[in-house]
C-alpha atoms as a PDB file:
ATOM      1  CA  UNK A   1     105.001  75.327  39.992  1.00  0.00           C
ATOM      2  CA  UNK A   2     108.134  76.875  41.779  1.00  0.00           C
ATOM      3  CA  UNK A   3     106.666  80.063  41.829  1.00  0.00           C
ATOM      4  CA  UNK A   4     103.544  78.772  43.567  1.00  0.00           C
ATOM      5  CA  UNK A   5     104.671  77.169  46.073  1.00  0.00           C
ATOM      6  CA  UNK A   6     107.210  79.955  46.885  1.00  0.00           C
ATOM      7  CA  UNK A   7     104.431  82.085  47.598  1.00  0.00           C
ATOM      8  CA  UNK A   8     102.598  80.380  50.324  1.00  0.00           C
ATOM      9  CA  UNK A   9     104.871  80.581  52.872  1.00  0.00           C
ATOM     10  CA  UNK A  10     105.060  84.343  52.432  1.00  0.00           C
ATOM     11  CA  UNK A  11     101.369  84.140  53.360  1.00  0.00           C
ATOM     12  CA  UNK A  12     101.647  82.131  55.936  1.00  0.00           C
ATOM     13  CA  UNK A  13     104.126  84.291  57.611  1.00  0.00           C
ATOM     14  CA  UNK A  14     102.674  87.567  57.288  1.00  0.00           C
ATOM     15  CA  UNK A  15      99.282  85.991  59.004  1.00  0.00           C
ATOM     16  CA  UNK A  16     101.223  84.360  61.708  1.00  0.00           C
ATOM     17  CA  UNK A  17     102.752  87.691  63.351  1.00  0.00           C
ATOM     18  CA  UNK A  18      99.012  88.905  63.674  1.00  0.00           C
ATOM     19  CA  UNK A  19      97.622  85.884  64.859  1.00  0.00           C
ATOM     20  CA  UNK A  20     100.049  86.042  67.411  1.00  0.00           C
ATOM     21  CA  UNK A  21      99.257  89.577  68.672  1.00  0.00           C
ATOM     22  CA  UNK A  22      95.725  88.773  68.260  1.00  0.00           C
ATOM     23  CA  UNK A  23      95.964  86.001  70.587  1.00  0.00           C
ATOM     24  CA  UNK A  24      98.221  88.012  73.601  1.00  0.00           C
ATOM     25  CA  UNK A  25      95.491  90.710  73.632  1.00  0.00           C
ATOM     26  CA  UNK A  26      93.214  88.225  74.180  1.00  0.00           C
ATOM     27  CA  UNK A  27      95.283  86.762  77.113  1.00  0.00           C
ATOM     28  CA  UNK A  28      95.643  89.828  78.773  1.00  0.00           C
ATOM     29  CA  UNK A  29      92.137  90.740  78.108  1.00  0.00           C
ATOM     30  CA  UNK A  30      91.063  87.351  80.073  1.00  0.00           C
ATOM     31  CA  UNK A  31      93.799  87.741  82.445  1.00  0.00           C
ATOM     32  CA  UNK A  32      92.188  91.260  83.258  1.00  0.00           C
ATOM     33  CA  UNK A  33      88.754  90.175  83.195  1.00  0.00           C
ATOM     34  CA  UNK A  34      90.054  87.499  86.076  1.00  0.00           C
ATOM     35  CA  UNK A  35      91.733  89.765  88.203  1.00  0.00           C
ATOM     36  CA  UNK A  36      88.300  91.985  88.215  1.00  0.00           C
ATOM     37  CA  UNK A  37      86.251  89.038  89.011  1.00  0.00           C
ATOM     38  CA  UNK A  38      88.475  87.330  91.453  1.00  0.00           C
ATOM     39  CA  UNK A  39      91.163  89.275  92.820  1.00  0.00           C
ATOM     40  CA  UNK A  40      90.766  93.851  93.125  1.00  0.00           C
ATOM     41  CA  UNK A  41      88.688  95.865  90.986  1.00  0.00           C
ATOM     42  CA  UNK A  42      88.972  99.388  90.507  1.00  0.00           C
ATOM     43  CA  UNK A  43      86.180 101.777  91.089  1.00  0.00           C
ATOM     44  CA  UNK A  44      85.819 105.946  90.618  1.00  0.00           C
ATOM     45  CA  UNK A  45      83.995 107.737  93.033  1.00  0.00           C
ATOM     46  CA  UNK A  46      81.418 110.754  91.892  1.00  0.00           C
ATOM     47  CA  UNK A  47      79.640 111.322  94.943  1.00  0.00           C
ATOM     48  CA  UNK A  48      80.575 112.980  98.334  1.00  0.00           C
ATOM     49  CA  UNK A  49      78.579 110.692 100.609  1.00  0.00           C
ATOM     50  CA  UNK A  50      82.137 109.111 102.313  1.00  0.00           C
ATOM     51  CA  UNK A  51      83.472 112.440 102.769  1.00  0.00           C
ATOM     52  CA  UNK A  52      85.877 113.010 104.768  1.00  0.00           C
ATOM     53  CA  UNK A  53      87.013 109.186 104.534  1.00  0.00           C
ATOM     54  CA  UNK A  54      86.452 109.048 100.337  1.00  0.00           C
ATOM     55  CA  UNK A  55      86.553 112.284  98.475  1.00  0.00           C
ATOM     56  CA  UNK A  56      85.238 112.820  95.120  1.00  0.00           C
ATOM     57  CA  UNK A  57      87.754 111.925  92.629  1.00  0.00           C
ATOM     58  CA  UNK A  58      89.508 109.470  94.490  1.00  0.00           C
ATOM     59  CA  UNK A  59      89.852 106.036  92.665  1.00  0.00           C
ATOM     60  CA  UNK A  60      90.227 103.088  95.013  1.00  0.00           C
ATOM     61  CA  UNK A  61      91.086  99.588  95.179  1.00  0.00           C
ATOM     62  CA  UNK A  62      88.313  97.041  96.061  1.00  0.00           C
ATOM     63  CA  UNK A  63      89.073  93.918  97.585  1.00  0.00           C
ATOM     64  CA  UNK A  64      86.786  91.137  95.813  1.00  0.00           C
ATOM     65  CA  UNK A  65      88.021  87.879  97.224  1.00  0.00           C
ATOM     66  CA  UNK A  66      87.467  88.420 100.956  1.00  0.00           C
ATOM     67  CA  UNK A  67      83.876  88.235 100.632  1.00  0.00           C
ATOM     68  CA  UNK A  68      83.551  86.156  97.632  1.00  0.00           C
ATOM     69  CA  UNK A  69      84.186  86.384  94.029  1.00  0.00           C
ATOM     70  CA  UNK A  70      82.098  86.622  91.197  1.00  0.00           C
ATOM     71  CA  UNK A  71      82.011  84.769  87.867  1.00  0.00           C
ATOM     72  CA  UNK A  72      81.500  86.219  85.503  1.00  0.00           C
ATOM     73  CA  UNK A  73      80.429  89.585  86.806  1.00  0.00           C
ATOM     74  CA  UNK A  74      80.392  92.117  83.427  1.00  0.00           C
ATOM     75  CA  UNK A  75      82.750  92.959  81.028  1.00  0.00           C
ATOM     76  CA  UNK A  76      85.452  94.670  81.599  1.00  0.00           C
ATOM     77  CA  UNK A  77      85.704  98.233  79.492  1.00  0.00           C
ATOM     78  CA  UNK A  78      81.750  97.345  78.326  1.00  0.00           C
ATOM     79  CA  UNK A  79      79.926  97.606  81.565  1.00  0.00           C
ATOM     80  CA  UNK A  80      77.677  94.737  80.420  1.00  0.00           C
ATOM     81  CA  UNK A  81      76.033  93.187  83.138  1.00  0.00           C
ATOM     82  CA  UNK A  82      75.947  89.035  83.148  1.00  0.00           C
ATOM     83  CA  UNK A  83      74.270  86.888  85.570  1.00  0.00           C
ATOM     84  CA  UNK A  84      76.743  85.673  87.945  1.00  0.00           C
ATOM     85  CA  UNK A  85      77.537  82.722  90.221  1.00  0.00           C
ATOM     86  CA  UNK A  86      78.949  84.356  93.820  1.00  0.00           C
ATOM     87  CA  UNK A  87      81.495  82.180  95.272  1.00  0.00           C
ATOM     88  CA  UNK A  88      81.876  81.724  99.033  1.00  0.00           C
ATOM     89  CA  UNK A  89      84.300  83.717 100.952  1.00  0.00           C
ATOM     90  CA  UNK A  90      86.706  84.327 103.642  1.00  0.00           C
ATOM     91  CA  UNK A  91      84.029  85.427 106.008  1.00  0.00           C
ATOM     92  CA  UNK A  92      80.780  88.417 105.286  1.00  0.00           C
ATOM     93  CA  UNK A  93      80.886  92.070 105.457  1.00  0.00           C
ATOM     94  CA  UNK A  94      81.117  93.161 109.333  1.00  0.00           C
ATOM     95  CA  UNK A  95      80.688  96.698 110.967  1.00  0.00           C
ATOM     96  CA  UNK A  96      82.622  99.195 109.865  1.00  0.00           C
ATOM     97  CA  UNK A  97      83.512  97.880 106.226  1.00  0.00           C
ATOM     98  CA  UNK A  98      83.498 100.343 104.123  1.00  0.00           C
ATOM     99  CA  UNK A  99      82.149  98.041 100.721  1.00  0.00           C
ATOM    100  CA  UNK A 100      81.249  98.466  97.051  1.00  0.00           C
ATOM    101  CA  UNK A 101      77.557  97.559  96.209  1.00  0.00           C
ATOM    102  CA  UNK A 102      74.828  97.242  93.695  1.00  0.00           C
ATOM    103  CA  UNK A 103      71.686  99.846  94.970  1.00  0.00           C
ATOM    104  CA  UNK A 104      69.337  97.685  96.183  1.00  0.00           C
ATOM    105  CA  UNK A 105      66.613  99.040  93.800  1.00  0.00           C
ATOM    106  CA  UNK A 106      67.869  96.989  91.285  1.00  0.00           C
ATOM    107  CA  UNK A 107      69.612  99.367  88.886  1.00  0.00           C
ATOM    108  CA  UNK A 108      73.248  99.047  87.908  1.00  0.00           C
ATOM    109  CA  UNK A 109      74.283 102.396  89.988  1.00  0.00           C
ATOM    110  CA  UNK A 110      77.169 100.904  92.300  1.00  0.00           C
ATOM    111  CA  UNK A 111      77.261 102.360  95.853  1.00  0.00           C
ATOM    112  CA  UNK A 112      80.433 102.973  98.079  1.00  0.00           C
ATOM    113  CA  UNK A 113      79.153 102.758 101.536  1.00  0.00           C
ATOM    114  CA  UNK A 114      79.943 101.868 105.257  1.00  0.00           C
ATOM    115  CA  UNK A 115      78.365  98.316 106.741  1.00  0.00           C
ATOM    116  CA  UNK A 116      77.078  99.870 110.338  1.00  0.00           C
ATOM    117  CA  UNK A 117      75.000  96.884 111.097  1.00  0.00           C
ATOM    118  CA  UNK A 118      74.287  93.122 109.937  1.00  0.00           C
ATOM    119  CA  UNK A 119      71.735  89.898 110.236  1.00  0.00           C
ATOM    120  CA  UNK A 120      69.918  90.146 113.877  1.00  0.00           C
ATOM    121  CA  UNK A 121      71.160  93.432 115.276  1.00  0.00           C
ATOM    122  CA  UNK A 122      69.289  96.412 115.576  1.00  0.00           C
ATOM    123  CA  UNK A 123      70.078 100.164 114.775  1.00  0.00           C
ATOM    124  CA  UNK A 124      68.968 103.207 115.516  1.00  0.00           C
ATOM    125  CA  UNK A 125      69.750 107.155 114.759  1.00  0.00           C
ATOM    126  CA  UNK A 126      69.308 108.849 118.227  1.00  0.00           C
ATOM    127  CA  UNK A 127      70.382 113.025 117.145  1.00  0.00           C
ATOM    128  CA  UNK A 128      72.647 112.026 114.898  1.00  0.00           C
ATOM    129  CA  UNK A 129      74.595 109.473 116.298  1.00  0.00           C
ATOM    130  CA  UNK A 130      74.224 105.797 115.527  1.00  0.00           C
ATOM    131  CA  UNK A 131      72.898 102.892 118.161  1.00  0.00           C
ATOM    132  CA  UNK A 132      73.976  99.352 117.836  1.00  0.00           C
ATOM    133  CA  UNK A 133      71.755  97.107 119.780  1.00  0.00           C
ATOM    134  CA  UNK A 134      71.239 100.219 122.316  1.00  0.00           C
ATOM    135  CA  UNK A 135      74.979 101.278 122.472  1.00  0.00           C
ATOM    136  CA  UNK A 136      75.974 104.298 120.992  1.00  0.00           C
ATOM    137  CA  UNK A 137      78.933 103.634 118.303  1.00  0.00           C
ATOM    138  CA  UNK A 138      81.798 106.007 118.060  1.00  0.00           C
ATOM    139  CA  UNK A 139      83.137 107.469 114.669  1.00  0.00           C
ATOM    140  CA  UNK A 140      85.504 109.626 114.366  1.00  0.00           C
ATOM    141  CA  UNK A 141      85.235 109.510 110.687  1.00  0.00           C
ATOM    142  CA  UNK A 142      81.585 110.672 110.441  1.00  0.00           C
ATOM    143  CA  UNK A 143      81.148 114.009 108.972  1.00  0.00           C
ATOM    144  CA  UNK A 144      78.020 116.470 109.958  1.00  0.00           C
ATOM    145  CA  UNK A 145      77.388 119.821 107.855  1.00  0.00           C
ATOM    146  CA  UNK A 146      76.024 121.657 110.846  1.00  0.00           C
ATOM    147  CA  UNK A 147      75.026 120.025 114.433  1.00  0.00           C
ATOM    148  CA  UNK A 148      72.393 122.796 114.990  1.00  0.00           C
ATOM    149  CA  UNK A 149      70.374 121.852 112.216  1.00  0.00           C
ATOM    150  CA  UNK A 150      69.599 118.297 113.399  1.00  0.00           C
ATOM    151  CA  UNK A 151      65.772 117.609 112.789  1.00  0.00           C
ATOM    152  CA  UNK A 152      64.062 117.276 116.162  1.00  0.00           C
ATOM    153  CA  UNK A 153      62.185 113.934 117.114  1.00  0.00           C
ATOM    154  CA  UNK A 154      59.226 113.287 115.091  1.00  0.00           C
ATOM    155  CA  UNK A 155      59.881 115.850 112.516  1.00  0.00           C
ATOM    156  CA  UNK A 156      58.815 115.350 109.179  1.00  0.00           C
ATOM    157  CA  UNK A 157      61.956 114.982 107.134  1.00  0.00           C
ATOM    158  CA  UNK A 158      62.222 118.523 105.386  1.00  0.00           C
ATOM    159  CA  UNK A 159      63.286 117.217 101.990  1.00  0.00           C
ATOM    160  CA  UNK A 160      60.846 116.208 100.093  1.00  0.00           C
ATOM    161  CA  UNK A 161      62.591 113.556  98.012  1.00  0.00           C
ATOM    162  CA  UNK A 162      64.496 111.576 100.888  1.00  0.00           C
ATOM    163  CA  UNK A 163      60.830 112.181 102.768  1.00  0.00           C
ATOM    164  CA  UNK A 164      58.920 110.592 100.091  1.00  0.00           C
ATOM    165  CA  UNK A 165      61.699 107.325  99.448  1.00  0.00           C
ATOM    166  CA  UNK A 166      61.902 106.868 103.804  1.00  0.00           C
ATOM    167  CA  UNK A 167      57.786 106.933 104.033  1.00  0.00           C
ATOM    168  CA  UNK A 168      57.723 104.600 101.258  1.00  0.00           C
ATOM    169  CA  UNK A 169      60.531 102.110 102.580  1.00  0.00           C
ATOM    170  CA  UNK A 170      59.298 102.029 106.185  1.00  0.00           C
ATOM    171  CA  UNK A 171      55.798 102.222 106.572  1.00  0.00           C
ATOM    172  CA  UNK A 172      55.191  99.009 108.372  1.00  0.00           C
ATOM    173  CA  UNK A 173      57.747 100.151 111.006  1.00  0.00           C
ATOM    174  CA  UNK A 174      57.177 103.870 112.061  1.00  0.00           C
ATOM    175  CA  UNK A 175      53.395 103.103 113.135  1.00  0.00           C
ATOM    176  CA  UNK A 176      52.164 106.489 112.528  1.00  0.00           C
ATOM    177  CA  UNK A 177      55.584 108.001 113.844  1.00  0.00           C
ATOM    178  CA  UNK A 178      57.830 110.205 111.434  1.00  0.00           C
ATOM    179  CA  UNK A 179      61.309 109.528 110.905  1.00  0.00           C
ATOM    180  CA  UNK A 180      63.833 111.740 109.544  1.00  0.00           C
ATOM    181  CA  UNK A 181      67.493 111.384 108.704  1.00  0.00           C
ATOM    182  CA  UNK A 182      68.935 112.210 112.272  1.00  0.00           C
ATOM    183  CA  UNK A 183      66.206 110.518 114.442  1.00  0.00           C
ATOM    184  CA  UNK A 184      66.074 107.121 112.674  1.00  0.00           C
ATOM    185  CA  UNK A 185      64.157 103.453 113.826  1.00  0.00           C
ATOM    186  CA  UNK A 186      65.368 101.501 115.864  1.00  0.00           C
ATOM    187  CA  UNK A 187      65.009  99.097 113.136  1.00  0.00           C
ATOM    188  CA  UNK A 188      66.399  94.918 113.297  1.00  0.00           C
ATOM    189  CA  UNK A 189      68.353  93.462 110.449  1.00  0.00           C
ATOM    190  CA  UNK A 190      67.120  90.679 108.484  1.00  0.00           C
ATOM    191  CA  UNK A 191      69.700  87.606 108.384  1.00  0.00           C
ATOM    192  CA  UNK A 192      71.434  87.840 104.953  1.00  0.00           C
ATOM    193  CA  UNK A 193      70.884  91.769 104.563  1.00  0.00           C
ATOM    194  CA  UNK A 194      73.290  94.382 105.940  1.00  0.00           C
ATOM    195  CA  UNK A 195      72.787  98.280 107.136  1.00  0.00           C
ATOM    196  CA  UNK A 196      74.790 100.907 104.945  1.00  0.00           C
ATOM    197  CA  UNK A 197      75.255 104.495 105.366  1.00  0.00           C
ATOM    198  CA  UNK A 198      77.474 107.384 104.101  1.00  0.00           C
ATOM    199  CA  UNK A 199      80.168 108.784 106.348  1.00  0.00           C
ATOM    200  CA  UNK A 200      78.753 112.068 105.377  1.00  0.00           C
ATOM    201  CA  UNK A 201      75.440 111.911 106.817  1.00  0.00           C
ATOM    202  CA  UNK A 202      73.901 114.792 106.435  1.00  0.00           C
ATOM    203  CA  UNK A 203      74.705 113.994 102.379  1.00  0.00           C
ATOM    204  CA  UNK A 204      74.298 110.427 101.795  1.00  0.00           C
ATOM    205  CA  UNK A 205      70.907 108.174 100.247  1.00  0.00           C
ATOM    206  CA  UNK A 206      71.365 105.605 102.350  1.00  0.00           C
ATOM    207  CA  UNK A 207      70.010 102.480 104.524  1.00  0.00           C
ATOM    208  CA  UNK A 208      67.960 105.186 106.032  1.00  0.00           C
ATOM    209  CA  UNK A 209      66.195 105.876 103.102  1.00  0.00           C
ATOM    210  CA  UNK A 210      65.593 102.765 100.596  1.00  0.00           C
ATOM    211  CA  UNK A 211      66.222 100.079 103.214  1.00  0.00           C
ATOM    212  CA  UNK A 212      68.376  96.934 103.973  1.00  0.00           C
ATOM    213  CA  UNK A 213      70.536  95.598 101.104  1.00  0.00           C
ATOM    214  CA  UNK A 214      70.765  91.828 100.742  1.00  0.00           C
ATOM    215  CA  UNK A 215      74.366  90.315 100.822  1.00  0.00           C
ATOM    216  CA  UNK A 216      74.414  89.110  97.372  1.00  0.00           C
ATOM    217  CA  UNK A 217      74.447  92.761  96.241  1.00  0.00           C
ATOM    218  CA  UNK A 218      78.114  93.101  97.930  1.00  0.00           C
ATOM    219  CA  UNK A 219      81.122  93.106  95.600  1.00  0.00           C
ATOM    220  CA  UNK A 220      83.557  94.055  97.725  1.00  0.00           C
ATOM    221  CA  UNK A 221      85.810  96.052 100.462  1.00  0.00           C
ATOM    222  CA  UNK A 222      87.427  98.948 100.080  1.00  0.00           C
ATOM    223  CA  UNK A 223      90.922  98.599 100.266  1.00  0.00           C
ATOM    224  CA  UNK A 224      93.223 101.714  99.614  1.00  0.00           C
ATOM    225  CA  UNK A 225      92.896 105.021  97.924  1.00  0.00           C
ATOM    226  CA  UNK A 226      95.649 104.015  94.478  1.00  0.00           C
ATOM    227  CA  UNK A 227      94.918 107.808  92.538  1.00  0.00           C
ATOM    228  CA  UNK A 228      92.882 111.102  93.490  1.00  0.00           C
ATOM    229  CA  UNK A 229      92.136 114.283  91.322  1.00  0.00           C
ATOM    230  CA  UNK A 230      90.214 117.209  92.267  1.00  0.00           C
ATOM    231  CA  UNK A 231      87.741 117.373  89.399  1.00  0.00           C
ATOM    232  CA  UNK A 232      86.763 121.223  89.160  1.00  0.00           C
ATOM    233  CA  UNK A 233      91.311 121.762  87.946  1.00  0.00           C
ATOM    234  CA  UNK A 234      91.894 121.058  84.111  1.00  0.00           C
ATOM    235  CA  UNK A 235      92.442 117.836  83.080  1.00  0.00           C
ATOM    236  CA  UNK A 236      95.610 118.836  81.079  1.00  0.00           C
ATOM    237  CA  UNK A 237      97.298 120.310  84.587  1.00  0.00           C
ATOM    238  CA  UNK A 238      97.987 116.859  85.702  1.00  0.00           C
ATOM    239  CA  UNK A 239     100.352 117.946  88.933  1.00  0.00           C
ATOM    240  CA  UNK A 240      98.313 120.344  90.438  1.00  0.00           C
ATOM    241  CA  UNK A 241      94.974 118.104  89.697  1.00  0.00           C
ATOM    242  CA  UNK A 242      96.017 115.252  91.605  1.00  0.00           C
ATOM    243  CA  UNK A 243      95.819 115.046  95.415  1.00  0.00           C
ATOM    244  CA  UNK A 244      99.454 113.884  95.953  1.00  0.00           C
ATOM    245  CA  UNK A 245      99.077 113.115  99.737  1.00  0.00           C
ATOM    246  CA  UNK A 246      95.424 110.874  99.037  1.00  0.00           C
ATOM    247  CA  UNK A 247      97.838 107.937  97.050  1.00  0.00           C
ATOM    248  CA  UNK A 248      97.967 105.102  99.849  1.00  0.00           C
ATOM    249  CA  UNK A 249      95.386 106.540 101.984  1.00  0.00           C
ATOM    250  CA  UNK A 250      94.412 103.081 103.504  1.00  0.00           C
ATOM    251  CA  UNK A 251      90.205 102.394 103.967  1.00  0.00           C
ATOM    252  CA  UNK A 252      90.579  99.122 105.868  1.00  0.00           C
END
């Protein structure tokens, strides 16, 4: 009898220790789940369609509150995507924002991008540069490969892909016309849809080619660059990988 009952405590107290860690990686695991949903999310970028403003490699902070939060969103580490009830915000996605978004074709690819217009204004690519309601825009932080190989007026646009999506997208609207990357609507944005497009422009699937993106597709702004590496250096050579000076580099 004395030896029986001796012996349950010792079980109880070896289970107790891993209940307990048990149950703090599940706090932090909601806790991080929370923050993600509610708070700043972290996302990697693999494409060069910000460059100069977001290189590839750079890792940035996204603000998700300001426009708001979603709940649940997916799961963290997983990437499993779960319907999601959007909570209001502080106010919607204006010009110049540079925001994180779901491509509007309804796959799970998320997009880094720059709002350039929103519900009832109109845009327009006159030789490159962008029209807001008939007012050329200024950005100093738009990149162009070359300007003497803008396409001319009317040109068919030369690649065959971004041809094919930008026929498809805006039939109704070109009348016969062609449009090409560089000489570009003018088109009017839909209330609740926005107008994206790469700060590389002459590099970036954008508004131009699959269309408006509806507001509920928006997870957040782009906050702050928090880590950059330069992909092509080993992994293992940690100093000379990482692009010291890009830490901080504010996007807002």
């Amino acid at each position: 009898m004395s030896s029986s009952s001796s012996s349950r405590p010792a079980r109880q107290s070896s289970a107790s220790p891993l209940w307990g860690m048990l149950r703090e990686i599940l706090w932090i695991f909601c806790l991080y789940w929370l923050l993600q949903c509610f708070v700043v999310r972290a996302y990697h970028i693999p494409t060069g369609s910000m460059e100069p403003t977001v290189l590839v490699g750079d890792r940035v902070l996204v603000n998700r509150f300001v426009y708001g939060p979603e709940f649940p969103g997916d799961v963290p580490l997983l990437g499993w995507e779960i319907p999601s009830i959007h909570f209001p915000g502080l106010r919607k996605p204006a010009p110049g924002d540079i925001i994180v978004l779901d491509h509007p074709d309804g796959s799970s690819m998320d997009l880094l991008k720059r709002v350039v217009a929103v519900g009832g204004q109109t845009v327009e690519m006159r030789a490159g540069d962008l029209y807001l309601d008939g007012l050329r825009v200024e950005e100093p932080y738009v990149r162009h490969i070359d300007r003497r190989h803008l396409r001319r007026k009317g040109e068919i646009e030369p690649i065959p892909g971004l041809r094919a999506l930008m026929e498809k997208t805006w039939r109704d609207q070109t009348h016969g016309t062609h449009w090409n990357r560089d000489w570009f609507g003018p088109v009017t944005v839909p209330e609740g849809q926005i107008f994206v497009m790469g700060d590389n422009r002459d590099n970036s699937q954008d508004s131009r080619a699959w269309g408006f993106a509806p507001l509920r597709n928006v997870h957040g702004r782009a906050m702050v660059v928090f880590f950059s590496s330069i992909p092509e250096l080993p992994l293992l050579d940690l100093w000379k990988r990482t692009r010291w000076s890009r830490i901080g580099t504010p996007l807002m």
